[in-house]
Protein backbone atom coordinates (compact mmCIF):
# COMPACT_ATOMS: atom_id res chain seq x y z
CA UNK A 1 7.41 3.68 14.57
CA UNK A 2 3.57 3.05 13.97
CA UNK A 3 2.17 0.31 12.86
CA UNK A 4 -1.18 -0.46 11.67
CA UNK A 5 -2.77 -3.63 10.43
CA UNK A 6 -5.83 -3.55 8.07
CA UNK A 7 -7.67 -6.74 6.77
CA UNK A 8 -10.76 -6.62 3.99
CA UNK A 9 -12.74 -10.00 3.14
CA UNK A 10 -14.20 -9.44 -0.51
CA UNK A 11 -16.01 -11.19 -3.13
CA UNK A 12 -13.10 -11.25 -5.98
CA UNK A 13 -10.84 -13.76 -6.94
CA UNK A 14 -7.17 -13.84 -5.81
CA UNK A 15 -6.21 -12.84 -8.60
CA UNK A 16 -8.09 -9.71 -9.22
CA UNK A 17 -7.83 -9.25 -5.53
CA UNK A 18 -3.73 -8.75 -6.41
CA UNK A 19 -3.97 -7.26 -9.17
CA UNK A 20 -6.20 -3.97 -8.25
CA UNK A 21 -4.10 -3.81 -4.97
CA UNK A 22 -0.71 -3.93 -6.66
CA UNK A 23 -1.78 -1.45 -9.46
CA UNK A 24 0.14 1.21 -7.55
CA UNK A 25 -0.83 4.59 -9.43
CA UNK A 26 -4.22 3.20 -8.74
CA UNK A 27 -3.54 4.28 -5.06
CA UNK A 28 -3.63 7.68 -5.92
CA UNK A 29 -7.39 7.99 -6.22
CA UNK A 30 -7.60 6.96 -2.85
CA UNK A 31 -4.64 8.53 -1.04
CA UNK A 32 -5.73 12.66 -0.22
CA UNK A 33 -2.75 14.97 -1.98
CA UNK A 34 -0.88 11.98 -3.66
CA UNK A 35 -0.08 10.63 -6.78
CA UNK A 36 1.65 7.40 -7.27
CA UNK A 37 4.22 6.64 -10.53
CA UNK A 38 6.17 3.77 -11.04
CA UNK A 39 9.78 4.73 -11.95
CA UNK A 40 10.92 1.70 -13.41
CA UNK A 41 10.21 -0.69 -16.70
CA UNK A 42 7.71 -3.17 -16.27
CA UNK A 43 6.85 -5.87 -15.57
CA UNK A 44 6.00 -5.19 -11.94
CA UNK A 45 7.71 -7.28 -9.95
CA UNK A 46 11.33 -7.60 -7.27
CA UNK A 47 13.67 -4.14 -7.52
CA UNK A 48 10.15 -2.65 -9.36
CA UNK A 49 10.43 1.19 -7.89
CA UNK A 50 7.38 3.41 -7.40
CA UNK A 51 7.05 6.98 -5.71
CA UNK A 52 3.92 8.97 -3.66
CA UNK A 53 4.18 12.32 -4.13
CA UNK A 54 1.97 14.12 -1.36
CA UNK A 55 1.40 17.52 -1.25
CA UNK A 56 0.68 20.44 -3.23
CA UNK A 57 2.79 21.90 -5.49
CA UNK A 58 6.44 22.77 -4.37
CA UNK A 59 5.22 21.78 -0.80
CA UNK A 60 5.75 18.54 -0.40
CA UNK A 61 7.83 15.21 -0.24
CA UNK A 62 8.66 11.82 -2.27
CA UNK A 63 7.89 8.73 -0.73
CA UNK A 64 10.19 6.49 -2.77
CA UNK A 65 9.36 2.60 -2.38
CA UNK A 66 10.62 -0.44 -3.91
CA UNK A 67 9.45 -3.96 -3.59
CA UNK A 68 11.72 -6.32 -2.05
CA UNK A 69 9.06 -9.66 -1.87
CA UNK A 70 6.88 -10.26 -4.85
CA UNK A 71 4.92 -13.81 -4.98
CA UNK A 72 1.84 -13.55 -6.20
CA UNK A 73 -1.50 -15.20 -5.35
CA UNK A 74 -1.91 -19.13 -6.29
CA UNK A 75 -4.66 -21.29 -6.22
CA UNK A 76 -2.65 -23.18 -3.15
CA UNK A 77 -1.09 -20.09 -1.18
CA UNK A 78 -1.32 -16.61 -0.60
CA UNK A 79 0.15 -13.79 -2.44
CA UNK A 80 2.44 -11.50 -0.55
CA UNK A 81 4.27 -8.53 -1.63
CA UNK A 82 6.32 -6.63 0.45
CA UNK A 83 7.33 -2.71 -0.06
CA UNK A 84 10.84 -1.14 1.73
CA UNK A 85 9.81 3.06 2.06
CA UNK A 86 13.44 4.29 0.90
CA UNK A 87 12.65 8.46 1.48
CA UNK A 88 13.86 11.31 3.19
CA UNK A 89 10.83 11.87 5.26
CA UNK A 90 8.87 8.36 5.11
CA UNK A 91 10.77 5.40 6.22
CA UNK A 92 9.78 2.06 7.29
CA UNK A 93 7.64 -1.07 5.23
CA UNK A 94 4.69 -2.18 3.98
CA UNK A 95 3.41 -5.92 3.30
CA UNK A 96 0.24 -6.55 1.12
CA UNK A 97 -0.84 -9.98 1.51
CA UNK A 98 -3.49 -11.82 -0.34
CA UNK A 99 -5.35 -15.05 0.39
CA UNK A 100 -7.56 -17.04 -1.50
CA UNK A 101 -10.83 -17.92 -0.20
CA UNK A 102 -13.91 -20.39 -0.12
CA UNK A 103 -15.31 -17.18 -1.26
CA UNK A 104 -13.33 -14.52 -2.89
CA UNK A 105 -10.46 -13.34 -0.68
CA UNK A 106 -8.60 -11.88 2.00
CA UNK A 107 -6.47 -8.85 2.09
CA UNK A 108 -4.20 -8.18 4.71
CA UNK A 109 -2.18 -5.02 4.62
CA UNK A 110 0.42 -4.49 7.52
CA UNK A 111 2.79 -1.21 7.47
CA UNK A 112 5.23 0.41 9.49
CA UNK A 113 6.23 3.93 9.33
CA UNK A 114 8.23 6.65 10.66
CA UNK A 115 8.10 10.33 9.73
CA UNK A 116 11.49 11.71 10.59
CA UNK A 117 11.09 14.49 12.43
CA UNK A 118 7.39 13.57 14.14
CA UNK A 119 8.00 12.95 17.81
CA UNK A 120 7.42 9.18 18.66
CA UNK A 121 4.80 10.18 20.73
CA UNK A 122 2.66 10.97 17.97
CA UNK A 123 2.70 7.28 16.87
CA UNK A 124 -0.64 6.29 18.12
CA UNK A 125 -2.02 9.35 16.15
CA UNK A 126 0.01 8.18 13.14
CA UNK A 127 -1.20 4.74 13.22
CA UNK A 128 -4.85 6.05 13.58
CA UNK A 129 -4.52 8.04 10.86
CA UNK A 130 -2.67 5.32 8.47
CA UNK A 131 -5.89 2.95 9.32
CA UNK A 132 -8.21 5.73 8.03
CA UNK A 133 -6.25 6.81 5.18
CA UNK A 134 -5.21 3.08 3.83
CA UNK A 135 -8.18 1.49 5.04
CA UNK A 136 -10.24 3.87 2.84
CA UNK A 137 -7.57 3.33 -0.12
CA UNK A 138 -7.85 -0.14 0.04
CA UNK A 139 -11.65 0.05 -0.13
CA UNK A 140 -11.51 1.77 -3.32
CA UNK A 141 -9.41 -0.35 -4.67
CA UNK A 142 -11.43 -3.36 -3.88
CA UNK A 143 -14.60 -1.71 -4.95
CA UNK A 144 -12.92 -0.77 -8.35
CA UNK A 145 -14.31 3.28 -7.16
CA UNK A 146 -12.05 6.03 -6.93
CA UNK A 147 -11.08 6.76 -3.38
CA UNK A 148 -13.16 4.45 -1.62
């Protein structure tokens, strides 16, 4: 599997932090090919389901998610929520944690994946490449600009 680990130290509150990182069809400005809807009544919390569709048109594939850890943000601890990839061709997790700061705060976004059928040697190349992509996603949604 590859794993990457991306962290981002901004200006905004907790909070906000949480809340534009865990507006999931948000992520779709920033993702190339993908658009994100959640699947299932809100609010947004535990057993909430979401998919990324990437691709275009008929070529492509679901990458069904639902969250499995959802704390958000207080004044006295970090906010963590964690995502189990349920699809056909992604698998593996991702865990979005946020920490307040003397100054804003801290985003910390860890994720595993595997593409079934992409040779586990390719994982280095994978994890570059989920670095780029979610790094640049994450900036966007930080800066409050589509796409980063």
């Amino acid at each position: 599997m590859a794993v990457f680990r991306i962290g981002r130290t901004t200006g905004l509150p907790a909070a906000e932090c949480w809340r534009r990182v865990t507006d999931w069809p948000a992520h779709s400005a920033g993702v190339p090919l993908t658009s994100v809807s959640v699947t299932t009544p809100g609010p947004v919390g535990t057993g909430t389901v979401f998919v990324a569709r990437t691709g275009a048109g008929r070529a492509g594939f679901d990458d069904p998610m639902e969250i499995v850890r959802w704390e958000p943000p207080a004044p006295d601890r970090a906010g963590v929520c964690r995502l189990e990839k349920r699809g056909r061709v992604v698998t593996g997790w991702a865990e979005i944690e946020v920490h307040p700061a003397a100054a804003g705060s801290v985003v910390l976004w860890t994720e595993e994946l595997r593409v079934r059928g992409l040779p586990r040697a390719l994982d280095p190349l994978l994890t570059r490449a989920g670095r780029i992509v979610f790094g640049r996603a994450l900036d966007g949604l930080l800066s409050g600009r589509a796409g980063g």
